[in-house]
Protein backbone atom coordinates (compact mmCIF):
# COMPACT_ATOMS: atom_id res chain seq x y z
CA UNK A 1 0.00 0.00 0.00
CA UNK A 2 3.20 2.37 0.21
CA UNK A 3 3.63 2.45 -3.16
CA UNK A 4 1.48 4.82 -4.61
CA UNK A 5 3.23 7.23 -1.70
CA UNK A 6 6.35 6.39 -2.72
CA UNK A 7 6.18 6.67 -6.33
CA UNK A 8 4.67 9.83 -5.61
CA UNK A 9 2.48 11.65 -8.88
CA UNK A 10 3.08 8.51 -10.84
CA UNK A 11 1.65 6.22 -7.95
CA UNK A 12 -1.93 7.45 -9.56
CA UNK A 13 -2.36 5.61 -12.26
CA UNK A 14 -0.40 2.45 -11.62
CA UNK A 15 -2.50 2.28 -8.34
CA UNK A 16 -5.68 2.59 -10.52
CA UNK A 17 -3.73 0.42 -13.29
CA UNK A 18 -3.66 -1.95 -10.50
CA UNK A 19 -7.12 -1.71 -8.68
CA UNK A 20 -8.33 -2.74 -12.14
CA UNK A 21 -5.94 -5.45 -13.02
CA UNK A 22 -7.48 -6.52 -8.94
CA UNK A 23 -10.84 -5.93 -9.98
CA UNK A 24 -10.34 -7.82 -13.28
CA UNK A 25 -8.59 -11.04 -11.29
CA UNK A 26 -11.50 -10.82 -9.13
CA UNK A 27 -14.11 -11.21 -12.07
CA UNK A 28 -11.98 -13.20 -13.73
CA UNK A 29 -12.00 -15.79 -11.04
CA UNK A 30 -15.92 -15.00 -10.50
CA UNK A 31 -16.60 -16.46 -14.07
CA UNK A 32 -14.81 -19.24 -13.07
């Protein structure tokens, strides 16, 4: 969770880059 503080204004989009890869998975393993 400290890595969207530590990468500081890039930490934005790879934390939403990442919520959705999470929220994909998720679904993903929902279908299955």
């Amino acid at each position: 969770m400290g890595d969207h503080i530590r990468s500081g204004p890039q930490g934005r989009p790879t934390s939403l880059m990442r919520l959705r890869n999470a929220e994909k998975a998720c679904t993903y393993k929902a279908t299955i």
